[in-house]
C-alpha atoms as a PDB file:
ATOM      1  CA  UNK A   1     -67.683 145.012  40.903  1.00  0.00           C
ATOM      2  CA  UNK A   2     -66.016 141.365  41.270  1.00  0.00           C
ATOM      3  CA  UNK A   3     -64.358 140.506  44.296  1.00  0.00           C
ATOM      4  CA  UNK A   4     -61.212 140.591  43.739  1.00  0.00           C
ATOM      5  CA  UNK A   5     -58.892 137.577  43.555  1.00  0.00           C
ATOM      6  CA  UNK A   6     -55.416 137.162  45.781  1.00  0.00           C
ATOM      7  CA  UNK A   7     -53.709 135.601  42.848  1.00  0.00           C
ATOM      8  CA  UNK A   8     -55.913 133.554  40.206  1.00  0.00           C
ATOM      9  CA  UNK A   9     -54.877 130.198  38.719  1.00  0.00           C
ATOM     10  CA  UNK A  10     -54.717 129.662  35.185  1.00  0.00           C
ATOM     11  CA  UNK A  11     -58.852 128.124  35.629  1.00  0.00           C
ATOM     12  CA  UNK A  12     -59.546 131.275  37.027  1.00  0.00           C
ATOM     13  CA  UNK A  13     -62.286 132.843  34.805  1.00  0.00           C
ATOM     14  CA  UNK A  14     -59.987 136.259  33.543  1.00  0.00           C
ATOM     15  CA  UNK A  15     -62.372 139.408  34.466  1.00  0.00           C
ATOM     16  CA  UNK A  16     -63.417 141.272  31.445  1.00  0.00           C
ATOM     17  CA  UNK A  17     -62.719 138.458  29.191  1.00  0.00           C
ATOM     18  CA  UNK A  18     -64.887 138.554  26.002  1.00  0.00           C
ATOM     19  CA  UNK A  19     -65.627 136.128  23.401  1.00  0.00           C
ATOM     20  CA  UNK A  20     -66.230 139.114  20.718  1.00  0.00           C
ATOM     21  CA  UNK A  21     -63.552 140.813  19.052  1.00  0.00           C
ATOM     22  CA  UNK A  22     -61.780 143.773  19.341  1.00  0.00           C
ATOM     23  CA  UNK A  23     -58.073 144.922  18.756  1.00  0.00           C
ATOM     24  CA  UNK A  24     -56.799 142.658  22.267  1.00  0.00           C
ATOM     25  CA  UNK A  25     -58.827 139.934  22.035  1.00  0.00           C
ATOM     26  CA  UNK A  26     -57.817 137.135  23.841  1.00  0.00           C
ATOM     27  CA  UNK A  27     -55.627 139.357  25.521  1.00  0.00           C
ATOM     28  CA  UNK A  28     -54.285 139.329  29.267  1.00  0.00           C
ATOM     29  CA  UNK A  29     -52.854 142.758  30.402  1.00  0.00           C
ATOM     30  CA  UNK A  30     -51.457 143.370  33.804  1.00  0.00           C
ATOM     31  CA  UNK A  31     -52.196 146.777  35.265  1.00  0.00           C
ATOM     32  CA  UNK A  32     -49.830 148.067  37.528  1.00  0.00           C
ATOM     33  CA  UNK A  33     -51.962 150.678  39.574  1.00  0.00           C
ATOM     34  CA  UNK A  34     -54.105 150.638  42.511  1.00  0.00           C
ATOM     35  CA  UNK A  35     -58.085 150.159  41.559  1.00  0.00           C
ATOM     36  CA  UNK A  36     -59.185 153.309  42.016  1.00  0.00           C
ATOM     37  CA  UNK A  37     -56.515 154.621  39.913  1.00  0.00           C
ATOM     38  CA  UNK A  38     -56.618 152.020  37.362  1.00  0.00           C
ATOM     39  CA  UNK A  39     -60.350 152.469  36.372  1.00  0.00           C
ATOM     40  CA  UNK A  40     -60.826 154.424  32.971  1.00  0.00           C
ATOM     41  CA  UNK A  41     -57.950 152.257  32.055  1.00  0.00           C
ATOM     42  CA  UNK A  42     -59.520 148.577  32.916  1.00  0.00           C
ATOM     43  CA  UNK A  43     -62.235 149.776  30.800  1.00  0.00           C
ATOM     44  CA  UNK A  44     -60.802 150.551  27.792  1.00  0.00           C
ATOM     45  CA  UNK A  45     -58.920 147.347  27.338  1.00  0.00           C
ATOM     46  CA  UNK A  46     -61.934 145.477  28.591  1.00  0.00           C
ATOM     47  CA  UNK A  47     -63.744 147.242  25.572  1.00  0.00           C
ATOM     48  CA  UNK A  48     -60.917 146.305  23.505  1.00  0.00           C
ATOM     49  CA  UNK A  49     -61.501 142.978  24.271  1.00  0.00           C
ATOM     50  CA  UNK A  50     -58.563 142.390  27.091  1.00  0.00           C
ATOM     51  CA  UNK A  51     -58.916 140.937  30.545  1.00  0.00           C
ATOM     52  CA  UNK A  52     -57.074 143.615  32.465  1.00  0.00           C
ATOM     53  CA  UNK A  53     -55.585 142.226  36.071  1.00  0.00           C
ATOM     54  CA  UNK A  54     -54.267 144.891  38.980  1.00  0.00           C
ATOM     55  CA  UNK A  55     -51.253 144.598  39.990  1.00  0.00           C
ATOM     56  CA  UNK A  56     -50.797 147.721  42.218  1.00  0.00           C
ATOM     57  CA  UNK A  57     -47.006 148.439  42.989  1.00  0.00           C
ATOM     58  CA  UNK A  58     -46.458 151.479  44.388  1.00  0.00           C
ATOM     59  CA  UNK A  59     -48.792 153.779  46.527  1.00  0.00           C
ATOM     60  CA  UNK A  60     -48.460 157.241  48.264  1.00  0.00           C
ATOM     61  CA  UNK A  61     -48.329 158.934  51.372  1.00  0.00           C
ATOM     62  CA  UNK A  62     -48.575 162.819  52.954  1.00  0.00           C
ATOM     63  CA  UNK A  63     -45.061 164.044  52.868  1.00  0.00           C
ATOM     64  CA  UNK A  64     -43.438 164.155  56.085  1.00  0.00           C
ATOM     65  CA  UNK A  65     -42.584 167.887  56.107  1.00  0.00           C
ATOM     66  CA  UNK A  66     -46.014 169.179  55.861  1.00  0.00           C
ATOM     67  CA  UNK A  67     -44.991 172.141  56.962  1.00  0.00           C
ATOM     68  CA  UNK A  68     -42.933 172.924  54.482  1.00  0.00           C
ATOM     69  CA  UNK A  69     -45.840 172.184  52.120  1.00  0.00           C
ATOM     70  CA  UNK A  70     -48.145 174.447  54.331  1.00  0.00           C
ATOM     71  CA  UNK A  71     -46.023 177.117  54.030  1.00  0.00           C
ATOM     72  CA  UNK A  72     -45.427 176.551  50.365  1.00  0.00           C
ATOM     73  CA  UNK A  73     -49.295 176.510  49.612  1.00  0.00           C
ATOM     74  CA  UNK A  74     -50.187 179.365  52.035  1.00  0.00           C
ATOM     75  CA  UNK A  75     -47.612 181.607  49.321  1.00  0.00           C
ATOM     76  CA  UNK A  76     -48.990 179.923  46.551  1.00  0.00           C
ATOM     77  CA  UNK A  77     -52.238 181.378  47.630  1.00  0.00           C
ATOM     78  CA  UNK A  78     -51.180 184.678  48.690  1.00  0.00           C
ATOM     79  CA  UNK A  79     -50.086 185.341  44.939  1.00  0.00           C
ATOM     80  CA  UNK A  80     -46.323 185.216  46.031  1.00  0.00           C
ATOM     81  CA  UNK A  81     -45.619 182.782  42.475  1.00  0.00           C
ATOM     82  CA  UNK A  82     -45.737 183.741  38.901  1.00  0.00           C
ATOM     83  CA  UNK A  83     -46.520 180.239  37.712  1.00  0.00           C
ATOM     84  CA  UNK A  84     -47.623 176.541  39.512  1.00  0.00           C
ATOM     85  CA  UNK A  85     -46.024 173.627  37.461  1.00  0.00           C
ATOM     86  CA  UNK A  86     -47.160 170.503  37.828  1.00  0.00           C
ATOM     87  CA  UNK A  87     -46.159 166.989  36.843  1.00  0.00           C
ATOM     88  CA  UNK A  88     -48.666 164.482  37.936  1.00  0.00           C
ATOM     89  CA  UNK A  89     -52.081 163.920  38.871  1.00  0.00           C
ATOM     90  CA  UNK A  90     -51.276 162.887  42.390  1.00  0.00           C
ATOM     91  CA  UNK A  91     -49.847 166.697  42.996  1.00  0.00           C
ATOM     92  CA  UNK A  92     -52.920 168.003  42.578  1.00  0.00           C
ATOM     93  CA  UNK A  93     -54.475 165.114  44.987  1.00  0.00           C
ATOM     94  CA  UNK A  94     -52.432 166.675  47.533  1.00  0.00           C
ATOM     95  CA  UNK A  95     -53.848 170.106  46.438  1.00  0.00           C
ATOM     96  CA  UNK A  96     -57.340 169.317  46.811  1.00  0.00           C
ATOM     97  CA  UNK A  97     -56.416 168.089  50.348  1.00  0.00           C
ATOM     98  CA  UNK A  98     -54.624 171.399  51.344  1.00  0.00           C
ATOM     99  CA  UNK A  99     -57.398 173.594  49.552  1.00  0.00           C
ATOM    100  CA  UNK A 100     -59.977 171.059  51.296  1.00  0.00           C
ATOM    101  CA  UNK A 101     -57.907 171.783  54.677  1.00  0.00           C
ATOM    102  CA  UNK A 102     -58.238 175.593  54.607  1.00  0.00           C
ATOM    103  CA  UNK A 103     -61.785 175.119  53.682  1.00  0.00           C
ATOM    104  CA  UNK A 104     -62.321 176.131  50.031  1.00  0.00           C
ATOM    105  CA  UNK A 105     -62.035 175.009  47.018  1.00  0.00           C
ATOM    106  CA  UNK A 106     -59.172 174.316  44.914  1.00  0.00           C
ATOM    107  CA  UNK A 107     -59.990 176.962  42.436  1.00  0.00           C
ATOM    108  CA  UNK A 108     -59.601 179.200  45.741  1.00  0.00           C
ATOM    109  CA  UNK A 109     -55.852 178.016  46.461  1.00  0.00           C
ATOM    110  CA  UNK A 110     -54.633 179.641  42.858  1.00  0.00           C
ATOM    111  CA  UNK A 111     -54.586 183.046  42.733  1.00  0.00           C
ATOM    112  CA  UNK A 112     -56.295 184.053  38.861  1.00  0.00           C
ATOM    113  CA  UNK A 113     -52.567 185.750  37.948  1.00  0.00           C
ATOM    114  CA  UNK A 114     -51.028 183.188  38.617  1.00  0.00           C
ATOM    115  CA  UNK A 115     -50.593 180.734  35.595  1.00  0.00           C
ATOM    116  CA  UNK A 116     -50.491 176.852  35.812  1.00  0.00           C
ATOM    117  CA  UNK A 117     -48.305 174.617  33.813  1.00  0.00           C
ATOM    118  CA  UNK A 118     -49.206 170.458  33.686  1.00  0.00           C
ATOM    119  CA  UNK A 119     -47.692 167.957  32.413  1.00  0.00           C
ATOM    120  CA  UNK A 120     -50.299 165.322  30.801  1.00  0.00           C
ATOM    121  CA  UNK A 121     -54.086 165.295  29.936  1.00  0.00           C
ATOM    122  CA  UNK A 122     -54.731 163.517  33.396  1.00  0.00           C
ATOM    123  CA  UNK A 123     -53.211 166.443  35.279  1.00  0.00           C
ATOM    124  CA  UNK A 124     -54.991 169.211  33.225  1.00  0.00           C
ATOM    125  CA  UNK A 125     -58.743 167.447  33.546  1.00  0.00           C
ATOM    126  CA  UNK A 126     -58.199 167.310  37.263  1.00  0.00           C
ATOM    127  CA  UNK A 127     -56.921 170.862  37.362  1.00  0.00           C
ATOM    128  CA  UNK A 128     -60.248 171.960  35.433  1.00  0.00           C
ATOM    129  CA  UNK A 129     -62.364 169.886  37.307  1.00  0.00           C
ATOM    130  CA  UNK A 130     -61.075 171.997  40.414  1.00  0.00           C
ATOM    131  CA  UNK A 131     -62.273 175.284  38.627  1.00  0.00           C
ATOM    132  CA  UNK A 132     -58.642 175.916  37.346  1.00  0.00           C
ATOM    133  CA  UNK A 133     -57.480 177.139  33.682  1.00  0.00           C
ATOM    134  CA  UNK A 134     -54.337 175.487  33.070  1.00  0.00           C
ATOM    135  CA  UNK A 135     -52.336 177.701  30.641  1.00  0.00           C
ATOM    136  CA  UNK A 136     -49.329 175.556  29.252  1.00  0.00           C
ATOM    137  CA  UNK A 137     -49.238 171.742  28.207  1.00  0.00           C
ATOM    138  CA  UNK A 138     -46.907 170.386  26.211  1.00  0.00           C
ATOM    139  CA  UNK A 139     -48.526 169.179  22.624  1.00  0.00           C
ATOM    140  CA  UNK A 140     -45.715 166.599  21.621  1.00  0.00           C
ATOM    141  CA  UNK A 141     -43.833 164.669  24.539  1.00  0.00           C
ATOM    142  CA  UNK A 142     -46.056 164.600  27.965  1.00  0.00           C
ATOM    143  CA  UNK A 143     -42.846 165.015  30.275  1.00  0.00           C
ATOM    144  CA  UNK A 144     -40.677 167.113  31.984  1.00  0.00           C
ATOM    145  CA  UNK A 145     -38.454 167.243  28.439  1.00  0.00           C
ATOM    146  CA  UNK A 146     -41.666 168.090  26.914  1.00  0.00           C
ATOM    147  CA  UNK A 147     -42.778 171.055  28.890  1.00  0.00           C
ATOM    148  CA  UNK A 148     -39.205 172.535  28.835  1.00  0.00           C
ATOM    149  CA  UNK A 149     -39.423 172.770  25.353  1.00  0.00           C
ATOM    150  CA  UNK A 150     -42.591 175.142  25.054  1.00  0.00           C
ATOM    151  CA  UNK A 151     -41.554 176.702  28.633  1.00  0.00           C
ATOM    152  CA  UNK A 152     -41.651 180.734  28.058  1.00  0.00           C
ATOM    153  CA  UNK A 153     -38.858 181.050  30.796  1.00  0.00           C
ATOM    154  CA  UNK A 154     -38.527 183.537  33.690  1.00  0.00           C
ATOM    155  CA  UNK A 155     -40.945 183.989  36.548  1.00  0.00           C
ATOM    156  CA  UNK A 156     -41.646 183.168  40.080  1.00  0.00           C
ATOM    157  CA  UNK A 157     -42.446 178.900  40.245  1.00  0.00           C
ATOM    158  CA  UNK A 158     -43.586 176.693  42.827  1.00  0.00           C
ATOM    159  CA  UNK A 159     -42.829 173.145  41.687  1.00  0.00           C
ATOM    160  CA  UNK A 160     -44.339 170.805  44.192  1.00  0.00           C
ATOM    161  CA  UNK A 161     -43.557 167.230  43.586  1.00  0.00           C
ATOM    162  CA  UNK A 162     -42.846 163.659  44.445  1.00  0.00           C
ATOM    163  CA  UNK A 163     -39.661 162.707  46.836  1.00  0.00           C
ATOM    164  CA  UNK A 164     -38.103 160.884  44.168  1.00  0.00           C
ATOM    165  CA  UNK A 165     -38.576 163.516  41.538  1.00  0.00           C
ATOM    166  CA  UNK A 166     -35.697 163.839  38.855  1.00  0.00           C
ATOM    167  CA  UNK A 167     -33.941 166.717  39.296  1.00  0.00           C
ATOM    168  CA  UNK A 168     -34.792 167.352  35.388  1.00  0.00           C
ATOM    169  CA  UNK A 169     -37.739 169.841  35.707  1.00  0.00           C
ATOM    170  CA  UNK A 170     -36.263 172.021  38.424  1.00  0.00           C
ATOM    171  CA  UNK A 171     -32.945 172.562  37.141  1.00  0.00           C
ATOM    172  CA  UNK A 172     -34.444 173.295  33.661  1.00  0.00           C
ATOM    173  CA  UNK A 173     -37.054 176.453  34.970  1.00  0.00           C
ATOM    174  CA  UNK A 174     -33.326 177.017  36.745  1.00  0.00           C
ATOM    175  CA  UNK A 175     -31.742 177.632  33.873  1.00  0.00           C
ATOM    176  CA  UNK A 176     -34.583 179.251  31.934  1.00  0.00           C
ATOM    177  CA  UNK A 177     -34.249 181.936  34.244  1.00  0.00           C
ATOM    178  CA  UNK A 178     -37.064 180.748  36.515  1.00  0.00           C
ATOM    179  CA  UNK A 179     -36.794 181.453  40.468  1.00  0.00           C
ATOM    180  CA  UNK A 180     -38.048 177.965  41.484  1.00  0.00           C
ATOM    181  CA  UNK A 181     -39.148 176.545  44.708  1.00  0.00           C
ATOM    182  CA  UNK A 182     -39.877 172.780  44.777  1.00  0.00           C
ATOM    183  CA  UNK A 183     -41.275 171.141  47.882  1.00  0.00           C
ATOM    184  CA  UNK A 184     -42.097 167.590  48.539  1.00  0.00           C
ATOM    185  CA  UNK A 185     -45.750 166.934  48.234  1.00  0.00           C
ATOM    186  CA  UNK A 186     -45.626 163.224  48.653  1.00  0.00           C
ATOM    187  CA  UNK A 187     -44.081 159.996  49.228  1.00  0.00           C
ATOM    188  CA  UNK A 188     -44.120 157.367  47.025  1.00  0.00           C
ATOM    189  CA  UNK A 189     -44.047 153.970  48.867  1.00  0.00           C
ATOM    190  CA  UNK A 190     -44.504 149.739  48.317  1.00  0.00           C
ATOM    191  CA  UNK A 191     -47.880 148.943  48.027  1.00  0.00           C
ATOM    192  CA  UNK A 192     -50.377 149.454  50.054  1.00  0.00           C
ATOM    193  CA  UNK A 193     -48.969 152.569  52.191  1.00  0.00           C
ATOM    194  CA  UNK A 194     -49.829 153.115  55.783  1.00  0.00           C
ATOM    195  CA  UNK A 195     -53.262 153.557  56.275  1.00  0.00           C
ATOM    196  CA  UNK A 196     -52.894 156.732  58.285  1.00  0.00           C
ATOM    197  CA  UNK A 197     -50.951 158.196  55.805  1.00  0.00           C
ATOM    198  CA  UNK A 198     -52.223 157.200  52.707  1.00  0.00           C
ATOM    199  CA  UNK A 199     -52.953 160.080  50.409  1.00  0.00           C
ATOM    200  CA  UNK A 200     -56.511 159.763  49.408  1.00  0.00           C
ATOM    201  CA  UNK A 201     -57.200 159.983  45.624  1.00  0.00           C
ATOM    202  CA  UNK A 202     -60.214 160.193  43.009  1.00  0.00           C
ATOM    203  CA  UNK A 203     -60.693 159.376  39.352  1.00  0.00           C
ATOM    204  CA  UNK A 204     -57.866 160.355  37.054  1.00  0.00           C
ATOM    205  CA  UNK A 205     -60.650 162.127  35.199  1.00  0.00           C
ATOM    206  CA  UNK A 206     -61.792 164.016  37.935  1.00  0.00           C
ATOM    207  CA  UNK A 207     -65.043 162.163  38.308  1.00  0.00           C
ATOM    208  CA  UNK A 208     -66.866 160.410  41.182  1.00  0.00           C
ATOM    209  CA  UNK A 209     -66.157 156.900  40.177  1.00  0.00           C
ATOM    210  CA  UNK A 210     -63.011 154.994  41.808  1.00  0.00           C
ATOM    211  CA  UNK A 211     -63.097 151.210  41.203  1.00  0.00           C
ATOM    212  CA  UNK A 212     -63.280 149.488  38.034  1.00  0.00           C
ATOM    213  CA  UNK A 213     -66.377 147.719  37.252  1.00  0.00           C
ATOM    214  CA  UNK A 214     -64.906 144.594  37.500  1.00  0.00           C
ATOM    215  CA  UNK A 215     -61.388 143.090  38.102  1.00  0.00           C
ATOM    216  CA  UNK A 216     -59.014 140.902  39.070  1.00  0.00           C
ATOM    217  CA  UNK A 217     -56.249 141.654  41.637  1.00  0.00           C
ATOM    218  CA  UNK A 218     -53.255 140.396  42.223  1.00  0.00           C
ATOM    219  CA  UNK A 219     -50.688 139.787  44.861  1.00  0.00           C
ATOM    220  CA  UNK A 220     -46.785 140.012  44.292  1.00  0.00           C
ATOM    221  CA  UNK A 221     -46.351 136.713  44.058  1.00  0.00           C
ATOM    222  CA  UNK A 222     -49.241 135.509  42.217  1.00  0.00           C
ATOM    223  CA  UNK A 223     -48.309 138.003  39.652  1.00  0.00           C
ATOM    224  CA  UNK A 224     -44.751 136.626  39.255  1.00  0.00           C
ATOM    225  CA  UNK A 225     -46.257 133.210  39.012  1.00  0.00           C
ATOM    226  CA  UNK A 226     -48.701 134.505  35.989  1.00  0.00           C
ATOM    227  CA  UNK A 227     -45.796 136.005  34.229  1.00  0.00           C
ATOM    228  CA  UNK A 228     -43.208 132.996  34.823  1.00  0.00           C
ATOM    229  CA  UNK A 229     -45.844 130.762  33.370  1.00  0.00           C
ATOM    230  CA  UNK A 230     -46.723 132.687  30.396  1.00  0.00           C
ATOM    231  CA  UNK A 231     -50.382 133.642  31.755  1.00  0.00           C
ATOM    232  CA  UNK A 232     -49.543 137.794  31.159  1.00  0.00           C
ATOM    233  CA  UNK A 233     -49.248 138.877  27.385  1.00  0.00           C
ATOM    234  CA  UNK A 234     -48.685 142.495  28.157  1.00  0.00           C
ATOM    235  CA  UNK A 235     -47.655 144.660  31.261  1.00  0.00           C
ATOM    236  CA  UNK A 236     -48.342 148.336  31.619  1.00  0.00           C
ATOM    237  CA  UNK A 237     -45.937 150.569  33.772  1.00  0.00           C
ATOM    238  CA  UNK A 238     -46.982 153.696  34.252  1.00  0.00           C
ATOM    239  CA  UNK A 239     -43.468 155.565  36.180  1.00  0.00           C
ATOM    240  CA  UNK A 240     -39.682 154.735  36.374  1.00  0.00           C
ATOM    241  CA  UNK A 241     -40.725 153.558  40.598  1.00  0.00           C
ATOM    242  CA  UNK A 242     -43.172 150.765  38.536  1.00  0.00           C
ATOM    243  CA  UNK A 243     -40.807 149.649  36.565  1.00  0.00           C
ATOM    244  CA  UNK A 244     -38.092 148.960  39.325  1.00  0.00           C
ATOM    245  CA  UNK A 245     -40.776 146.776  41.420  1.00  0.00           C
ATOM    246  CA  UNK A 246     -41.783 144.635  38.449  1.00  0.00           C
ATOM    247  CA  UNK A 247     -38.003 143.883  37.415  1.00  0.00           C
ATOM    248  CA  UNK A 248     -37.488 143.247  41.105  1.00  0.00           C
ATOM    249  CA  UNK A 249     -40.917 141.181  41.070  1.00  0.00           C
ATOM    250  CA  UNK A 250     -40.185 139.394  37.639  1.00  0.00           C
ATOM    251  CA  UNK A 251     -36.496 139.693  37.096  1.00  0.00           C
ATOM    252  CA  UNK A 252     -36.740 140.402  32.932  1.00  0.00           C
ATOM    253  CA  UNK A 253     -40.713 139.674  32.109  1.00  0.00           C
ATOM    254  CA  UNK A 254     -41.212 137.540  29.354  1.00  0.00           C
ATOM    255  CA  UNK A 255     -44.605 139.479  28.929  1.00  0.00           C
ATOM    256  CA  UNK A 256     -44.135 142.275  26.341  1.00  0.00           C
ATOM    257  CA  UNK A 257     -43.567 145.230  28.596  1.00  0.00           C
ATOM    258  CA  UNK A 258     -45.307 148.886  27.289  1.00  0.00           C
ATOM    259  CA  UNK A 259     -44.462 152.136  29.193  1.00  0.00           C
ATOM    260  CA  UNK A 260     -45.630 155.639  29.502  1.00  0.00           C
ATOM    261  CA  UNK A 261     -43.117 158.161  29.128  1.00  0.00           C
ATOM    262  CA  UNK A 262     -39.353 158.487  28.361  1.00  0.00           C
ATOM    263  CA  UNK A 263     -38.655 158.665  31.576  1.00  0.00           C
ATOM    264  CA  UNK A 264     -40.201 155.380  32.193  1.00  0.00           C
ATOM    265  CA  UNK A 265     -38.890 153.813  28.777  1.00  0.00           C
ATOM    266  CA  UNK A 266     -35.064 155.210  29.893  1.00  0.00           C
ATOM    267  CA  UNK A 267     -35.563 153.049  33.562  1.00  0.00           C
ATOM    268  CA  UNK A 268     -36.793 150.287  31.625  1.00  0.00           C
ATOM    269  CA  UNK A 269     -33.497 150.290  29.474  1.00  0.00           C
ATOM    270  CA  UNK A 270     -31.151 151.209  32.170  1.00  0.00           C
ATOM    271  CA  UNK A 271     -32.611 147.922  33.998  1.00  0.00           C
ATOM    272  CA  UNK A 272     -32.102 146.136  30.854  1.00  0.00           C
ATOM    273  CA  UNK A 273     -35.697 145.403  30.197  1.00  0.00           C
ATOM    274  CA  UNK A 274     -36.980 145.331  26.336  1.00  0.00           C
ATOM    275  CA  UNK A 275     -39.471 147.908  25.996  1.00  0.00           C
ATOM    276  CA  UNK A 276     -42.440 147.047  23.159  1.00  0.00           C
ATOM    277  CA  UNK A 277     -44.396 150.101  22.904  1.00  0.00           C
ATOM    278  CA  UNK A 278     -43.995 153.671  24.416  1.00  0.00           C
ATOM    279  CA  UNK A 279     -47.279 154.959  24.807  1.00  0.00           C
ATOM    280  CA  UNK A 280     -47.930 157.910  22.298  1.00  0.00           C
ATOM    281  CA  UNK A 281     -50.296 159.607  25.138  1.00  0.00           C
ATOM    282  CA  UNK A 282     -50.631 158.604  28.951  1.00  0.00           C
ATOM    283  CA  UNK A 283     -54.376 158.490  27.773  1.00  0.00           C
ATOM    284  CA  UNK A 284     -56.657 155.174  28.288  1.00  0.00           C
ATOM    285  CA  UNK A 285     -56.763 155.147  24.611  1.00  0.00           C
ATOM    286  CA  UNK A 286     -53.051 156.084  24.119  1.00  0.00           C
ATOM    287  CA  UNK A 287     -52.236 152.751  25.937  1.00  0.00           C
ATOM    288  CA  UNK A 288     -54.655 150.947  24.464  1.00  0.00           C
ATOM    289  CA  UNK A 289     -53.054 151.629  20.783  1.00  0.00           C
ATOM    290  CA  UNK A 290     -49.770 151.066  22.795  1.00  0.00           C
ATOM    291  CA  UNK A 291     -50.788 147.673  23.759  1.00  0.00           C
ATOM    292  CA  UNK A 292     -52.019 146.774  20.168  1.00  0.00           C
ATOM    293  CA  UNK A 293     -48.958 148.139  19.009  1.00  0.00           C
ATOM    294  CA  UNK A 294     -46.392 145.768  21.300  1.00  0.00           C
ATOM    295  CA  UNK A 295     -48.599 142.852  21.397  1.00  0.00           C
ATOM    296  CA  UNK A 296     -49.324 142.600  16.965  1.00  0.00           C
ATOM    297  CA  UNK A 297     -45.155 144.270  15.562  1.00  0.00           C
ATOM    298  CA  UNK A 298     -45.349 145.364  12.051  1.00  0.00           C
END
């Protein structure tokens, strides 16, 4: 790996630059996740032939109730819920801590009747990484919309989520019929949370590797430099909390902006940002296609 760089110049050699082709090449993306969150993604637009630079905006942090989420989890794994929805990768972060806690496996936490419902292919690999069979996905649109609309209704459902979760998800189970509990599982926060409390995470994919190979990283204000002088040709937000920080960061970016989600896409507009692509799957390849897509309009 690089070391990274607080906020490179426009002499600064771009990490992953290539001279061969590729459907971004010549590209600069900005990336706005942490390293070890960002690395499946670096890679495909590096093989793409994009120099991908971090720009890590928001982070996360144990919730502050964690007894509320003790209790919640200690149910969960007494077979006191039907089903376990879940809407992000980082929820299950905070599993593998509790299950980790209590000394077993996730797998271990889940009782085998009850039935798990994700939302996104990041979500579900980590799930099955854990030993877990995740029963429901949506096929189409990857969000809460999405997994209302193939959601068989009824049942007992823990919905442990972020502090700033929508109110979307819950109230739809609600009115399905479901008997939903949500607790807070984490906190999201400015970049870089407080060390204590920083929820520790893995690869999206499940796997053992957490950095990029290589990168470039940069600060807040190096970033709004880059975009201000033209230096970014494409930014990638990845939740509606991203895309508040980089309109704070860069006012309206004249980089073409891509999202994932309609959640994200709906912040984005509400902000009065112009969104060029909406990623077709929250997938390293999805964005990849998004990127193309925004950066070379029919």
């Amino acid at each position: 790996m690089t070391q990274p760089s607080p906020s490179p110049g426009p002499d600064t050699p771009r990490s992953g630059e290539r001279s061969g082709g590729g459907p971004l090449a010549g590209a600069r993306v900005l990336v706005t996740r942490s390293p070890e969150r960002a690395a499946a993604l670096v890679d495909a637009l590096e093989r793409a032939g994009a120099a991908a630079v971090l720009l890590p905006l928001i982070d996360f942090e144990r919730a502050p109730d964690q007894h509320a989420l003790d209790v919640a989890c200690d149910a969960l794994a007494a077979g006191a819920f039907d089903w376990l929805v879940l809407s992000s990768a980082t929820t299950v972060h905070v599993l593998l801590e509790k299950a980790a806690d209590r000394g077993f496996g996730l797998a271990a936490l889940v009782p085998a009747g009850t039935r798990i419902a994700a939302i996104g292919p990041a979500t579900r690999k980590l799930l099955e990484s854990g030993g877990l069979t995740v029963s429901l996905v949506p096929a189409a649109e990857q969000s809460a919309a999405g997994l209302l609309g193939v959601w068989p209704g009824g049942g007992r459902i823990l919905l442990p989520q972020a502090d700033i979760a929508a109110a979307t998800l819950a109230d739809g189970l609600r009115a399905a019929g479901g008997d939903v509990t949500t607790v807070t599982a984490y906190r999201t926060v400015d970049y870089p949370a407080a060390a204590g409390r920083r929820l520790a995470v893995q690869a999206d994919d499940g796997g053992a590797r957490q950095q990029p190979s290589s990168y470039s990283l940069l600060t807040p204000e190096g970033a709004a430099a880059e975009i201000a002088a033209g230096r970014i040709d494409a930014a990638i937000a990845a939740s509606p909390s991203a895309v508040r920080r980089l309109a704070a960061l860069a006012g309206r970016p004249s980089c073409r902006l891509v999202v994932i989600g309609r959640s994200t896409a709906d912040q984005a507009a509400a902000l009065g940002l112009d969104v060029a692509a909406v990623a077709d799957e929250p997938t390293p390849d999805g964005l990849v296609a998004a990127v193309a897509k925004a950066l070379n309009p029919p």
